[in-house]
C-alpha atoms as a PDB file:
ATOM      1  CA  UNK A   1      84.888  84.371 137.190  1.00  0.00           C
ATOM      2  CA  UNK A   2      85.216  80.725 135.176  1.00  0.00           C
ATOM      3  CA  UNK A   3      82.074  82.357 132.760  1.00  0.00           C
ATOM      4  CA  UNK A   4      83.444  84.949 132.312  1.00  0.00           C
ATOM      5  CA  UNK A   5      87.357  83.635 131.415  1.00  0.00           C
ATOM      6  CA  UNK A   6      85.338  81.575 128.861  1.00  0.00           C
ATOM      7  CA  UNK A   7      83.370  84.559 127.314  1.00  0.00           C
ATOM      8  CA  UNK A   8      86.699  85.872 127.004  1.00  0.00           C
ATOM      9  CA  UNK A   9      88.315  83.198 125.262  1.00  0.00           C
ATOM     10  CA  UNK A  10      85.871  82.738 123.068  1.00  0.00           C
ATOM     11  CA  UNK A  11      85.551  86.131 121.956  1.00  0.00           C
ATOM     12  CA  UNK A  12      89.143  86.176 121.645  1.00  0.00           C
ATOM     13  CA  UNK A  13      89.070  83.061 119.204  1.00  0.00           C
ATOM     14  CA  UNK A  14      86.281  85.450 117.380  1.00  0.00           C
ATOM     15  CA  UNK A  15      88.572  88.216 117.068  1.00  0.00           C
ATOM     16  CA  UNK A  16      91.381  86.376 115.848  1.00  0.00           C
ATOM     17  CA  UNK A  17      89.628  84.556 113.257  1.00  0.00           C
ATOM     18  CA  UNK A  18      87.643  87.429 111.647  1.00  0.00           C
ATOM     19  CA  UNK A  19      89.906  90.532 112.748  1.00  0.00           C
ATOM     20  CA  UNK A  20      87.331  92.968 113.205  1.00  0.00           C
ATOM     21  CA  UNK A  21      83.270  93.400 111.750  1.00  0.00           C
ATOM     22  CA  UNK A  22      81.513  95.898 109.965  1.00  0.00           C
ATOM     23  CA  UNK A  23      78.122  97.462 109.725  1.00  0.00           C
ATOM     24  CA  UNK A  24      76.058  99.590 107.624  1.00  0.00           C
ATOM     25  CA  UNK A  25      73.928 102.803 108.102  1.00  0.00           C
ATOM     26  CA  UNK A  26      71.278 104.073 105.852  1.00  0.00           C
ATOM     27  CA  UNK A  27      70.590 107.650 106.131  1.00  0.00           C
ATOM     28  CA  UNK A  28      68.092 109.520 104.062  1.00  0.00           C
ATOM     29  CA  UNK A  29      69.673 112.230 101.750  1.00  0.00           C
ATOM     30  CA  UNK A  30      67.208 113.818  99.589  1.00  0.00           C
ATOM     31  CA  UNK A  31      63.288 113.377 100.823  1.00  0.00           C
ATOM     32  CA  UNK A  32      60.860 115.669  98.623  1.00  0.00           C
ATOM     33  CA  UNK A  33      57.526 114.183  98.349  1.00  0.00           C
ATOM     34  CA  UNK A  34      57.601 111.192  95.694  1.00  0.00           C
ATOM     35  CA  UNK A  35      61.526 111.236  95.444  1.00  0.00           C
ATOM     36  CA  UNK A  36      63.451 110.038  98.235  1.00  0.00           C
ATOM     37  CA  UNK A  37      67.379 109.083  97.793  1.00  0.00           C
ATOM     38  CA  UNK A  38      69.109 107.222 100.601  1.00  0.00           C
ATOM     39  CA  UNK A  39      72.631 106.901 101.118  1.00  0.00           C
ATOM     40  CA  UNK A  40      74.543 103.788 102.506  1.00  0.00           C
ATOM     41  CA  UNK A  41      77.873 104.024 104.226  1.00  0.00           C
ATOM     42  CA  UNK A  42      79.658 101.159 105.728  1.00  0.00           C
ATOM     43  CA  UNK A  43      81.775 101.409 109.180  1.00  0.00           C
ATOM     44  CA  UNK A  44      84.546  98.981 109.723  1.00  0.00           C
ATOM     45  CA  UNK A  45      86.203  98.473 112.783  1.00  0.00           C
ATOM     46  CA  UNK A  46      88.827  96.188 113.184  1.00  0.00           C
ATOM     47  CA  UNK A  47      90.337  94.846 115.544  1.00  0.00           C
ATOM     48  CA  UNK A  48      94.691  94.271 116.167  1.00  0.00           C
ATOM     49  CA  UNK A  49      95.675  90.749 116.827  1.00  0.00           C
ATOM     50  CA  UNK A  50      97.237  91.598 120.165  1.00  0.00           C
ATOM     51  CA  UNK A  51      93.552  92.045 121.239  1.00  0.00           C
ATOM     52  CA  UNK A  52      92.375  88.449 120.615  1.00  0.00           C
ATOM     53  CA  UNK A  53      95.788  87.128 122.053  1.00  0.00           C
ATOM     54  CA  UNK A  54      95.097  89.402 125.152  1.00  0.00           C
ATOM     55  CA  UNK A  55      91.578  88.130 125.563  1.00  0.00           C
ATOM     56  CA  UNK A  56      92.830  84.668 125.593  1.00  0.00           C
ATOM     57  CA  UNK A  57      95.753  85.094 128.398  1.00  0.00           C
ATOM     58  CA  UNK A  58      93.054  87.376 130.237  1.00  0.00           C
ATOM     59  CA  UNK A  59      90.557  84.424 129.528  1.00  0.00           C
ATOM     60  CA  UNK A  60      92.576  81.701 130.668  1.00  0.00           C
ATOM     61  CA  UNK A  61      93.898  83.227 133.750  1.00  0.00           C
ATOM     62  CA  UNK A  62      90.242  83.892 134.752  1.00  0.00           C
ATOM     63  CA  UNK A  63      89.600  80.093 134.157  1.00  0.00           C
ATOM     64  CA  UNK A  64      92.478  78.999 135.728  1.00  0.00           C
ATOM     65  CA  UNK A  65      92.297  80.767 138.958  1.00  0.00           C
ATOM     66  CA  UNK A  66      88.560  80.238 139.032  1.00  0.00           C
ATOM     67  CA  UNK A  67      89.293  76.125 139.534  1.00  0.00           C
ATOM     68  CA  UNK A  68      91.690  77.362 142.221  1.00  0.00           C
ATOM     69  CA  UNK A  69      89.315  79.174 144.143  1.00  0.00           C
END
């Protein structure tokens, strides 16, 4: 429980710090023969500050009542 409380917290430091992370996808949109065209798109997903907050309390609490236990 105590590894896992600090996975938490620190991904909750993570998400409050960068609020959210993005990727990008190549997908192919023309291929014929010699000529090819690809096409890039890029996904963003980010994330509320309530969620790093709650990762921290969650994290803590974890911590917390690991020592107790």
């Amino acid at each position: 429980m105590k590894a896992l409380g600090i996975v938490l917290m620190v991904a909750g430091v993570l998400a409050l710090a960068y609020g959210g992370f993005s990727w990008t996808t190549h997908k192919k949109a023309v291929d014929m023969g010699p000529l090819q065209v690809e096409r890039t798109k890029e996904h963003t997903v980010l994330l509320p500050p309530l969620v790093g907050i709650g990762a921290l309390v969650i994290g803590g609490v974890l911590v917390f009542a690991g020592r107790r236990a």
